[in-house]
C-alpha atoms as a PDB file:
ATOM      1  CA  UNK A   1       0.000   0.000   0.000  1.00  0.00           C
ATOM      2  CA  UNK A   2       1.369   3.482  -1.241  1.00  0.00           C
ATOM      3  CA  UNK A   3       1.243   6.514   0.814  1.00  0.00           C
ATOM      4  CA  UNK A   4      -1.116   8.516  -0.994  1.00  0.00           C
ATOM      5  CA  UNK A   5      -3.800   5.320  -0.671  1.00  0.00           C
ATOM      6  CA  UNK A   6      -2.829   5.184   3.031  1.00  0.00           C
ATOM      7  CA  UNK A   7      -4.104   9.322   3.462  1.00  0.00           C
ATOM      8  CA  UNK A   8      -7.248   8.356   1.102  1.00  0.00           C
ATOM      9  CA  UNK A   9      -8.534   5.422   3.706  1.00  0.00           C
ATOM     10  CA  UNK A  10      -7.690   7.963   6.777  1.00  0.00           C
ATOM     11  CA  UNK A  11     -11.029   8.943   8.344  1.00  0.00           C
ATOM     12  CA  UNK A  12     -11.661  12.301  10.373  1.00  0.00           C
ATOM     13  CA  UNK A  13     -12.281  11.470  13.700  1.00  0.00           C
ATOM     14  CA  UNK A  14     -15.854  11.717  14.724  1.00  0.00           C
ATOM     15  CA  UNK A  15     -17.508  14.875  16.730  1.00  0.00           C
ATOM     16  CA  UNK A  16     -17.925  12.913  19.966  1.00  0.00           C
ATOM     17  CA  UNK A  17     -14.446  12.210  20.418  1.00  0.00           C
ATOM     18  CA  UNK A  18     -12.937  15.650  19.560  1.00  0.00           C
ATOM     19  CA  UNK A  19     -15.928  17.321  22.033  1.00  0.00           C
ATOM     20  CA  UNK A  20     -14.901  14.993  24.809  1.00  0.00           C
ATOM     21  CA  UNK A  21     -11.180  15.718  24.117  1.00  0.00           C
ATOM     22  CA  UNK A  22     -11.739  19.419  24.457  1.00  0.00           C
ATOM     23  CA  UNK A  23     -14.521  18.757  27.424  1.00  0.00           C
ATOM     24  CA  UNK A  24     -11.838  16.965  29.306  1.00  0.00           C
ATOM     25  CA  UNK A  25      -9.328  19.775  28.811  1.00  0.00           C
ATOM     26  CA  UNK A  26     -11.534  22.512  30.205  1.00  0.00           C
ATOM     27  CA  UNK A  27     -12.768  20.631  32.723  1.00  0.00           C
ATOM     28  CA  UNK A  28      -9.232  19.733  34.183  1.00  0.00           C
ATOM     29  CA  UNK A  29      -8.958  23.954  33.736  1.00  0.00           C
ATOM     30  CA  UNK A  30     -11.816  24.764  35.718  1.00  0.00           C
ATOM     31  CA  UNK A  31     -10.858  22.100  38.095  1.00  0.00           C
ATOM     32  CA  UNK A  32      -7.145  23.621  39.099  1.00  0.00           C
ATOM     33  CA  UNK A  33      -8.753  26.726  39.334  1.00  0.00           C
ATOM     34  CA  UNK A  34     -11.192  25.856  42.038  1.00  0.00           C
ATOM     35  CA  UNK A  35      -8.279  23.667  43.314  1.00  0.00           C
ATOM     36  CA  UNK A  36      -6.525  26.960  43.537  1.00  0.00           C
ATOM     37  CA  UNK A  37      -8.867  29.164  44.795  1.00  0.00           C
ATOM     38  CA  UNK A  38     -10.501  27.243  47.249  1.00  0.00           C
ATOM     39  CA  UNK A  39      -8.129  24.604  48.366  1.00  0.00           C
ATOM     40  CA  UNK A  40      -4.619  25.589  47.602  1.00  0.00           C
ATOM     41  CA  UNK A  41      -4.241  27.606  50.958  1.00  0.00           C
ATOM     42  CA  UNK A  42      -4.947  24.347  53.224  1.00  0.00           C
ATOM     43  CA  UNK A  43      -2.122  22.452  51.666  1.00  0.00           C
ATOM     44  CA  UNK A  44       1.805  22.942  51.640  1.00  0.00           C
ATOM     45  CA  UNK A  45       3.546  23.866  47.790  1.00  0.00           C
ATOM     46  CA  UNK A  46       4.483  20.270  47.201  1.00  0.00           C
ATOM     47  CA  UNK A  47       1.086  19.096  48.036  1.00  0.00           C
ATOM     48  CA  UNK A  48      -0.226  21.461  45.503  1.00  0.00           C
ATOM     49  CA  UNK A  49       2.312  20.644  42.425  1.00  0.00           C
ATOM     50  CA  UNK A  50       1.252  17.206  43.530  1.00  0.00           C
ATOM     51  CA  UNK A  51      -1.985  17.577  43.071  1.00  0.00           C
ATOM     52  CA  UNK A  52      -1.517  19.415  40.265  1.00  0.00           C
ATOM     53  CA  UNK A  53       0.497  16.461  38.377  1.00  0.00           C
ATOM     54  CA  UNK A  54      -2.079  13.902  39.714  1.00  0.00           C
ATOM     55  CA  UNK A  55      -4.553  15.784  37.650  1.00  0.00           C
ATOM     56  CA  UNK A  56      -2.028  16.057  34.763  1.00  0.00           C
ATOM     57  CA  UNK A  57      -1.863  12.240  34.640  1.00  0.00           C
ATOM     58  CA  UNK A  58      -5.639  11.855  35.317  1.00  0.00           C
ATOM     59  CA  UNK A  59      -6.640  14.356  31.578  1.00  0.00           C
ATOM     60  CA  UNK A  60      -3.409  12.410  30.131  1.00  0.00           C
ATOM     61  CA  UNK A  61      -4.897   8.819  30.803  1.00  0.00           C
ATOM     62  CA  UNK A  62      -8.473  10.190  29.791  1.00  0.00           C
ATOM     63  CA  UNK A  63      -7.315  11.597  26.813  1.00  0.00           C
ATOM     64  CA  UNK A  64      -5.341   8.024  25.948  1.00  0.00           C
ATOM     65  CA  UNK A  65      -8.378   6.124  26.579  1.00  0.00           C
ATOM     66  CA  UNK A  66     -10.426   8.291  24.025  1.00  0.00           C
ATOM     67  CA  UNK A  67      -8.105   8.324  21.150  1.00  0.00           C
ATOM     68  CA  UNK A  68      -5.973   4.777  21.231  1.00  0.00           C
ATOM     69  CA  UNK A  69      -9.155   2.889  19.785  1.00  0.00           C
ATOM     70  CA  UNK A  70      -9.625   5.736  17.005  1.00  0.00           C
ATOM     71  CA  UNK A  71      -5.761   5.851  16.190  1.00  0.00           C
ATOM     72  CA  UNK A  72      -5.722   1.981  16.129  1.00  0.00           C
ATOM     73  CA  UNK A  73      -8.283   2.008  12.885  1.00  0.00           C
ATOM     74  CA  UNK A  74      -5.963   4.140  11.010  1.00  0.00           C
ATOM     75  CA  UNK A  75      -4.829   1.996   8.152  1.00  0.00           C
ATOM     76  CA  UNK A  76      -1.115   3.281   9.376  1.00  0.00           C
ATOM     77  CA  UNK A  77      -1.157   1.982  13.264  1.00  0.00           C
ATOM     78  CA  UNK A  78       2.198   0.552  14.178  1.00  0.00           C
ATOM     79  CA  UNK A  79       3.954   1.160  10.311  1.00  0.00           C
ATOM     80  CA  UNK A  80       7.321   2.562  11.393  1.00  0.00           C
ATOM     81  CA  UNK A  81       8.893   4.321   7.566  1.00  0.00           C
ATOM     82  CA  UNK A  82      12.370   4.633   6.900  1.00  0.00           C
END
């Protein structure tokens, strides 16, 4: 299979996915900037970039869930050129 049949069979991922993409990556927003206005005080500076990277990982494995299945129907998955 050539490259230019390879970018024919690739398909647009569908609305849901890229909505719950972005969804996720405003919700993590609003949710460090409660975290910041309301919480942050209780809690010591390494507690907070703690929690902050907790939540980092959190969108990050979210995000990975979402779009793994979608990349792994692209008629490219796992072709390595060169």
């Amino acid at each position: 299979m050539d490259n230019e049949s390879i970018q024919k069979d690739k398909k647009q991922p569908g609305p849901l996915i890229m909505f719950a993409g972005i969804g996720i990556g405003f919700v993590w927003l609003l949710f460090v900037g409660i975290w910041l206005f309301f919480y942050a005080g209780g809690f010591s500076i390494l507690q907070n970039i703690g929690v902050f990277f907790l939540s980092l990982a959190v969108v990050a494995i979210l995000e990975t869930v979402i779009w793994i299945p979608w990349a792994m129907k692209q008629p490219d998955w796992g072709r390595r050129d060169g």
